[in-house]
C-alpha atoms as a PDB file:
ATOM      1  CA  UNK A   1      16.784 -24.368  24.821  1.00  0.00           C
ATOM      2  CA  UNK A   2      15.737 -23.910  28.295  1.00  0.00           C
ATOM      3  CA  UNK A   3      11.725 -23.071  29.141  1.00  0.00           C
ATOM      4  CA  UNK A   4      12.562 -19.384  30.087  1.00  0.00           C
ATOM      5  CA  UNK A   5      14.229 -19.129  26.395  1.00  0.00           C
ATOM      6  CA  UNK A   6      11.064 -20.424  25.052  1.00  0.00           C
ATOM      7  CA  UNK A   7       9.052 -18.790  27.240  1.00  0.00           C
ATOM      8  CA  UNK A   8      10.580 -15.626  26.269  1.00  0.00           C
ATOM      9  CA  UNK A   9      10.500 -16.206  22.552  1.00  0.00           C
ATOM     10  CA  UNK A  10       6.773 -16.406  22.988  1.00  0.00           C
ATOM     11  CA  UNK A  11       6.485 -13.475  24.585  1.00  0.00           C
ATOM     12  CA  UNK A  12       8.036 -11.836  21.963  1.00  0.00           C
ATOM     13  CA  UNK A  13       5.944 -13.369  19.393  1.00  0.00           C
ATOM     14  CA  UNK A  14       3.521 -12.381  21.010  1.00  0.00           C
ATOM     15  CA  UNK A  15       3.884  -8.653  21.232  1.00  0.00           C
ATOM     16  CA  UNK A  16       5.446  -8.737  17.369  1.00  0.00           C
ATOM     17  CA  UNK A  17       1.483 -10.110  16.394  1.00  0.00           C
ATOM     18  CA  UNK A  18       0.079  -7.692  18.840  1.00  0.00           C
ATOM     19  CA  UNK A  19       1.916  -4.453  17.473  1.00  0.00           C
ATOM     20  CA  UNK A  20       1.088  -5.666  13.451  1.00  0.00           C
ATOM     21  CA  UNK A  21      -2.225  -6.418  14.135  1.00  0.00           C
ATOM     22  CA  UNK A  22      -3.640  -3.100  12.858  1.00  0.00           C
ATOM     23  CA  UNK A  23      -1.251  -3.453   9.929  1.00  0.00           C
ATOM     24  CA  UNK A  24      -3.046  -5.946   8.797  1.00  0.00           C
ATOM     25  CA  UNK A  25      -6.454  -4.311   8.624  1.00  0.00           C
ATOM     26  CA  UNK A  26      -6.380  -3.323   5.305  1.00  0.00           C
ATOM     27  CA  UNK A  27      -5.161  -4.789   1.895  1.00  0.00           C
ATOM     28  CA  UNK A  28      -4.263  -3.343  -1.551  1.00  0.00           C
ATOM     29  CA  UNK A  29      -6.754  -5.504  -3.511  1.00  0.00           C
ATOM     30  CA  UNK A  30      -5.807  -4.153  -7.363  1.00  0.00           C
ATOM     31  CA  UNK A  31      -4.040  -1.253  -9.289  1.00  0.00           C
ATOM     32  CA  UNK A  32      -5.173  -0.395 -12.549  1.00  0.00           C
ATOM     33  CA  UNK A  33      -5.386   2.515 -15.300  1.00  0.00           C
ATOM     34  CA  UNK A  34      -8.197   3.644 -17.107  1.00  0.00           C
ATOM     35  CA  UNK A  35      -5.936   6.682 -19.617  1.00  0.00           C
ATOM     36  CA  UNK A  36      -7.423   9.473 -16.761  1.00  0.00           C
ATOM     37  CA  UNK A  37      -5.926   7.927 -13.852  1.00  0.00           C
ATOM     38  CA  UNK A  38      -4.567   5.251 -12.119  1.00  0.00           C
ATOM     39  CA  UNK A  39      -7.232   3.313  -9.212  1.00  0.00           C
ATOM     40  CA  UNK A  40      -5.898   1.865  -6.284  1.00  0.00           C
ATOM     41  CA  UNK A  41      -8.707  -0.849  -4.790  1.00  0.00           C
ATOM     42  CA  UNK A  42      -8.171  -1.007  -1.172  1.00  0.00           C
ATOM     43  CA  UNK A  43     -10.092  -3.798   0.881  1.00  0.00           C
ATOM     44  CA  UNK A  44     -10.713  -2.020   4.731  1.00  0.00           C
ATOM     45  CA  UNK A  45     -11.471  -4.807   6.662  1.00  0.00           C
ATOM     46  CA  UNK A  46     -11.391  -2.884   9.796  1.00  0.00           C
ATOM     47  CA  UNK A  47     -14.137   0.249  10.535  1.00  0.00           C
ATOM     48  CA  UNK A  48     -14.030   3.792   8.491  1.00  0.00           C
ATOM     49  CA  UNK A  49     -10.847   5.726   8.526  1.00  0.00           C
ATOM     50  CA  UNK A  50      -8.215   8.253   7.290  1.00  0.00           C
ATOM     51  CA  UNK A  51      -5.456   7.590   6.389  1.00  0.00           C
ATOM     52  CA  UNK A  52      -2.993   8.621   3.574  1.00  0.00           C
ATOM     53  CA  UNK A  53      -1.645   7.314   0.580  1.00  0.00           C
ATOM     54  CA  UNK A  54       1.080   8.117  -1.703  1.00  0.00           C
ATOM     55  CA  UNK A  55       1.655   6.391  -5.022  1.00  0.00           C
ATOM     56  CA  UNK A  56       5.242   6.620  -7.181  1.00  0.00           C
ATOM     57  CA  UNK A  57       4.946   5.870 -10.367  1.00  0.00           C
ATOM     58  CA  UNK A  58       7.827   4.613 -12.334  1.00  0.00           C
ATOM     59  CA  UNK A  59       8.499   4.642 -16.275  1.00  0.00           C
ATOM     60  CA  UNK A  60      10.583   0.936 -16.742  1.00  0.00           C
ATOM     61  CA  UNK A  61      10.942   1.627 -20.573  1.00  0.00           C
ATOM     62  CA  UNK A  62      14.398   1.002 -21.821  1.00  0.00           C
ATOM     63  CA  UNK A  63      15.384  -1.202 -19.150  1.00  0.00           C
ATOM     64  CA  UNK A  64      15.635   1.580 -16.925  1.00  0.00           C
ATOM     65  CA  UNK A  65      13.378   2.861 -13.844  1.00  0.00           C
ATOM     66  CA  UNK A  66      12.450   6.735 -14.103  1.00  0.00           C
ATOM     67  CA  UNK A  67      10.441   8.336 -11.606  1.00  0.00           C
ATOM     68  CA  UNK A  68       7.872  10.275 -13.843  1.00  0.00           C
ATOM     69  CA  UNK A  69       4.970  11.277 -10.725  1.00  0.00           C
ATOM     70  CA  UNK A  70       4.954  10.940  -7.077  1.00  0.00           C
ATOM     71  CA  UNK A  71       1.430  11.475  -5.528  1.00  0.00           C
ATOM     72  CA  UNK A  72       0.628  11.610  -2.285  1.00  0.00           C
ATOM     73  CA  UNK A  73      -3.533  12.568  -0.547  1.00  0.00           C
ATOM     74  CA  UNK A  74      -5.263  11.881   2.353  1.00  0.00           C
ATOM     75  CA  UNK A  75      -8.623   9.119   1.496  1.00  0.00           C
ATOM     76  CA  UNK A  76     -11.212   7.964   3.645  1.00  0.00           C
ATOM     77  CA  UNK A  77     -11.681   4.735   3.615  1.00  0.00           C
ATOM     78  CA  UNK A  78     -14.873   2.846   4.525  1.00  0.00           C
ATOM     79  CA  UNK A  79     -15.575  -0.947   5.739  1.00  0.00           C
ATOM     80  CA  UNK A  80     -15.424  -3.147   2.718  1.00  0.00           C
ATOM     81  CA  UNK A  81     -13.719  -2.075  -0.869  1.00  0.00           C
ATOM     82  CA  UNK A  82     -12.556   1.427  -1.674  1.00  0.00           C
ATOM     83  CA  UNK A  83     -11.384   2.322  -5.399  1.00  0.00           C
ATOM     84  CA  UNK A  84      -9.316   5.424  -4.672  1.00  0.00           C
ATOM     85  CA  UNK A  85      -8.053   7.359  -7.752  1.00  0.00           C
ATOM     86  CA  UNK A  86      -5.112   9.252  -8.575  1.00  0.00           C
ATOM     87  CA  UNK A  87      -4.717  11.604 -11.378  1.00  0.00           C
ATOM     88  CA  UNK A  88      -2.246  10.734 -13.467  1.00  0.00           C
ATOM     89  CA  UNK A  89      -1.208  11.042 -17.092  1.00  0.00           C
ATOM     90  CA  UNK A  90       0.674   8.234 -18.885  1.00  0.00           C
ATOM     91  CA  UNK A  91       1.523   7.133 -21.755  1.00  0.00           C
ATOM     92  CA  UNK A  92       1.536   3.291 -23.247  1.00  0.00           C
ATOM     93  CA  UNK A  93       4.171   1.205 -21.841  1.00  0.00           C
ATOM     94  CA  UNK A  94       5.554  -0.885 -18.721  1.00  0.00           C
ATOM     95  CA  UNK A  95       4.956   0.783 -15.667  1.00  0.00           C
ATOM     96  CA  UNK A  96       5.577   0.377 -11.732  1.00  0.00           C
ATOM     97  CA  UNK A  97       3.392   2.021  -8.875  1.00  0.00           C
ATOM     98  CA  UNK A  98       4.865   2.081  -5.404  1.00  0.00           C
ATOM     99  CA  UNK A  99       1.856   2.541  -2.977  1.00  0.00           C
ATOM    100  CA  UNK A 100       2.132   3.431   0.651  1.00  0.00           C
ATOM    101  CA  UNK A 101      -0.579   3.541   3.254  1.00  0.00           C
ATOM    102  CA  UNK A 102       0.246   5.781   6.433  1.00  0.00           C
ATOM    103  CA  UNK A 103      -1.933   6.772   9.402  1.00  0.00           C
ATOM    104  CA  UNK A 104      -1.108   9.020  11.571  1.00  0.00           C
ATOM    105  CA  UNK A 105       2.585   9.579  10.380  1.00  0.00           C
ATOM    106  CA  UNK A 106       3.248   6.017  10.176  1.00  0.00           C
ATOM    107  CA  UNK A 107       3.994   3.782   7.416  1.00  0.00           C
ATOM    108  CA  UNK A 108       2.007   0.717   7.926  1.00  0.00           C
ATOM    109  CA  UNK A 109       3.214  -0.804   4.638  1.00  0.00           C
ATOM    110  CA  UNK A 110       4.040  -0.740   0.643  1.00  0.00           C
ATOM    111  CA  UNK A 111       2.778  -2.410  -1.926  1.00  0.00           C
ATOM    112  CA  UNK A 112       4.698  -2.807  -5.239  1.00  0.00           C
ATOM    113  CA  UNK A 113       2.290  -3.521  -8.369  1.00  0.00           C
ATOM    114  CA  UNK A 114       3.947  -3.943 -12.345  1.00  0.00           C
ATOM    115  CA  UNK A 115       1.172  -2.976 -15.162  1.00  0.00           C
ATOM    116  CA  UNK A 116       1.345  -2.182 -18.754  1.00  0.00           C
ATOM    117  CA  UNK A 117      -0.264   0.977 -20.221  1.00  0.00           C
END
């Protein structure tokens, strides 16, 4: 490979880190369900902020996936660990939660979690 291909590539790495960066600011730390609702812990590792979060919950009794709640809120989250919590009713059995985090009309990521109710 010649040095402007490599040259190049690095560039590209580059920017790829550059424009993830603030993806990366913020983690889904656990998903859990107490019988009122379901809490999302999110660690913020960056400062304070908005964003929005939607959580889909899927029924996976009878080796099927049903869509039974799709919720979706704005949170504020500050520095450090947030438990956010979603209303939700549901009843005992396998269970998975598709949670998004978006900010400003982007998507910066999903998170798929299993749990039994």
């Amino acid at each position: 490979m010649s040095r402007i291909g490599v040259v190049t590539g690095l560039i590209l790495l580059l920017a790829v880190v550059a424009v993830s960066a603030g993806c990366l600011s913020y983690s889904i730390a656990t998903v859990s369900y107490d019988g009122d609702g379901v809490h999302v812990g999110v660690d913020n590792k960056g400062e304070a902020r908005d964003a929005v979060m939607q959580v889909t919950v899927f029924d996976l009794s009878d080796f099927k996936q049903v869509e039974v709640d799709k919720i979706v809120r704005p949170v504020h989250l500050d520095a450090g660990i947030n438990d956010v919590i979603f209303d939700a009713d549901l009843q005992p059995g396998p269970y998975r939660f598709y949670i998004y985090m978006m900010e400003g009309g982007e998507r910066l990521g999903c998170v798929i979690e299993n749990l039994e109710v």
